[in-house]
Protein backbone atom coordinates (compact mmCIF):
# COMPACT_ATOMS: atom_id res chain seq x y z
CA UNK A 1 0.00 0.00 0.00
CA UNK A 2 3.15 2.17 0.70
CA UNK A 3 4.38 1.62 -2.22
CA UNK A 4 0.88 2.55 -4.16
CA UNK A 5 0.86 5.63 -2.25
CA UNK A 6 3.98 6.76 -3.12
CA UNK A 7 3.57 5.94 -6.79
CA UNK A 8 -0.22 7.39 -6.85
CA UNK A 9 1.92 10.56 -5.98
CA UNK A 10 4.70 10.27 -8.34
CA UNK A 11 1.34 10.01 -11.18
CA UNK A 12 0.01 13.27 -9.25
CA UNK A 13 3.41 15.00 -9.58
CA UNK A 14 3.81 13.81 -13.20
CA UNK A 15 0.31 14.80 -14.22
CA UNK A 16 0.86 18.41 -12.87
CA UNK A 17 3.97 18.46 -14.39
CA UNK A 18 2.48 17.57 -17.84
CA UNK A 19 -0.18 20.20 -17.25
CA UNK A 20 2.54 22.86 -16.44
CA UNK A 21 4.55 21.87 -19.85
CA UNK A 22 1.01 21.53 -21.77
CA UNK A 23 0.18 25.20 -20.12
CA UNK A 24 3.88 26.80 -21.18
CA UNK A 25 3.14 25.33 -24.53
CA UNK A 26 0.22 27.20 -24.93
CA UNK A 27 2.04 29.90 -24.38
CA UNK A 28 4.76 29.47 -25.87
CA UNK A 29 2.68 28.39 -28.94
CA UNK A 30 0.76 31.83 -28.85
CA UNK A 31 3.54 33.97 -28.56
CA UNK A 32 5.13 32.44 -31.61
CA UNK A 33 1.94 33.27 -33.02
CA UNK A 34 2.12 36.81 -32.40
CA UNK A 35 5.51 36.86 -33.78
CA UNK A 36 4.40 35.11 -37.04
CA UNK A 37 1.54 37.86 -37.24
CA UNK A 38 4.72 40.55 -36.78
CA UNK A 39 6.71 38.96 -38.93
CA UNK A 40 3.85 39.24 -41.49
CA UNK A 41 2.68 42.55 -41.13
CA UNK A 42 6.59 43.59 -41.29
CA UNK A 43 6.86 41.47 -44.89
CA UNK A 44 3.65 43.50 -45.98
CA UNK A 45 4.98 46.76 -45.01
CA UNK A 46 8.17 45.88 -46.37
CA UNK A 47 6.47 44.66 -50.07
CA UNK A 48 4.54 48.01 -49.88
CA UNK A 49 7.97 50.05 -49.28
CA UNK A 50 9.74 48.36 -52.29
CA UNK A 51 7.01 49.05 -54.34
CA UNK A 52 6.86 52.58 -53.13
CA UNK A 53 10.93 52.97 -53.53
CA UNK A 54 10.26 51.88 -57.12
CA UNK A 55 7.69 53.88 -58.27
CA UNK A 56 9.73 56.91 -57.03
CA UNK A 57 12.76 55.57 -58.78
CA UNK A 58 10.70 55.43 -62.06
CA UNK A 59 9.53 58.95 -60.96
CA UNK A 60 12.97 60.29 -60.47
CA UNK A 61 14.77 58.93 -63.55
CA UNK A 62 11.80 60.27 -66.22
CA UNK A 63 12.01 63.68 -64.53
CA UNK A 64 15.87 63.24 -65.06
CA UNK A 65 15.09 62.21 -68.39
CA UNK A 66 13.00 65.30 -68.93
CA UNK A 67 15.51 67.63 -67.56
CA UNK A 68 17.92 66.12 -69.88
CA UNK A 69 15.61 66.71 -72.77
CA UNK A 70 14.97 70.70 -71.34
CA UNK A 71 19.13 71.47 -70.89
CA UNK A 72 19.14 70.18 -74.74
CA UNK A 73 16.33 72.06 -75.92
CA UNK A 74 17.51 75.16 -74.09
CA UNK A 75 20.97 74.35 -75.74
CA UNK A 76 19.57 74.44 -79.23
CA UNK A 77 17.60 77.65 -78.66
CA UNK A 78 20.90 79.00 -77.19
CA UNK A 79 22.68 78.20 -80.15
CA UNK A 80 20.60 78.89 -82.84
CA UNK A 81 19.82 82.69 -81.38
CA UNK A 82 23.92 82.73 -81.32
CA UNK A 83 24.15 81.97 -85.08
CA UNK A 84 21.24 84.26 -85.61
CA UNK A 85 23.27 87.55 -83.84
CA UNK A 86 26.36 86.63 -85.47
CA UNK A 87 24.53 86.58 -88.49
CA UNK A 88 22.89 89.65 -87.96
CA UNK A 89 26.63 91.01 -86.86
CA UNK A 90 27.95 90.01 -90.50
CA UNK A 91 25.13 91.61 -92.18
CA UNK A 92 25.47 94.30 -90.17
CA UNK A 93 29.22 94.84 -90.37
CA UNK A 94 28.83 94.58 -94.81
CA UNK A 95 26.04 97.08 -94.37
CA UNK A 96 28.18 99.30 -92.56
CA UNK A 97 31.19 98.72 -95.26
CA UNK A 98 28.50 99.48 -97.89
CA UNK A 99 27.91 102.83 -96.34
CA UNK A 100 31.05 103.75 -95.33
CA UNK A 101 32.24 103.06 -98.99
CA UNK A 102 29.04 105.27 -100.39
CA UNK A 103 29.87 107.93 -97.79
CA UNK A 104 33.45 107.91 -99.29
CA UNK A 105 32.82 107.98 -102.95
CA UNK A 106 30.26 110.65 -102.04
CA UNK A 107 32.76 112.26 -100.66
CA UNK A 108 35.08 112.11 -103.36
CA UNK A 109 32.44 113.20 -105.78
CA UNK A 110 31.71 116.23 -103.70
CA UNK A 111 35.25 117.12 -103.59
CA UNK A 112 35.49 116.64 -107.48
């Protein structure tokens, strides 16, 4: 009878055991839960962030691209009003021959 009684205990003492270690797992098994959930909401945020960073990346290099294509247009215009004045310099400058060669034989007439 002794020796019932003392195992009837050890059963106790190994049943509450198991109830502690089923109890922990529960716990345990809910906080890895929670962490999964973290870990998910974390991958979403992160998926939405990448898709962000390339949208603005897209963004960014077709305003670069349209910058680029401003500087060159501006360039053009630049140039072309350059080779306009020095045009209108040239024409200027023969004019100005023109007249001061008139003014000269006029001159020269007048003397005569």
């Amino acid at each position: 009878q002794e020796e019932k009684k003392q195992l009837t205990l050890k059963v106790e003492e190994l049943e509450r055991k198991l109830e502690s270690t089923n109890a922990q797992n529960i716990e345990f098994l809910q906080v890895i839960a929670k962490r999964e959930e973290s870990i998910h909401q974390c991958q979403l945020r992160l998926e939405e962030k990448s898709r962000e960073c390339s949208s603005l990346a897209r963004q960014l290099e077709m305003a670069i691209e349209d910058a680029k294509r401003q500087v060159e247009q501006a360039r053009e215009r630049a140039v072309s009003r350059e080779r306009a004045a020095q045009s209108k310099v040239l024409d200027l400058e023969t004019q100005l021959s023109r007249n001061k060669t008139e003014l000269n034989q006029l001159q020269r007439s007048k003397e005569d």
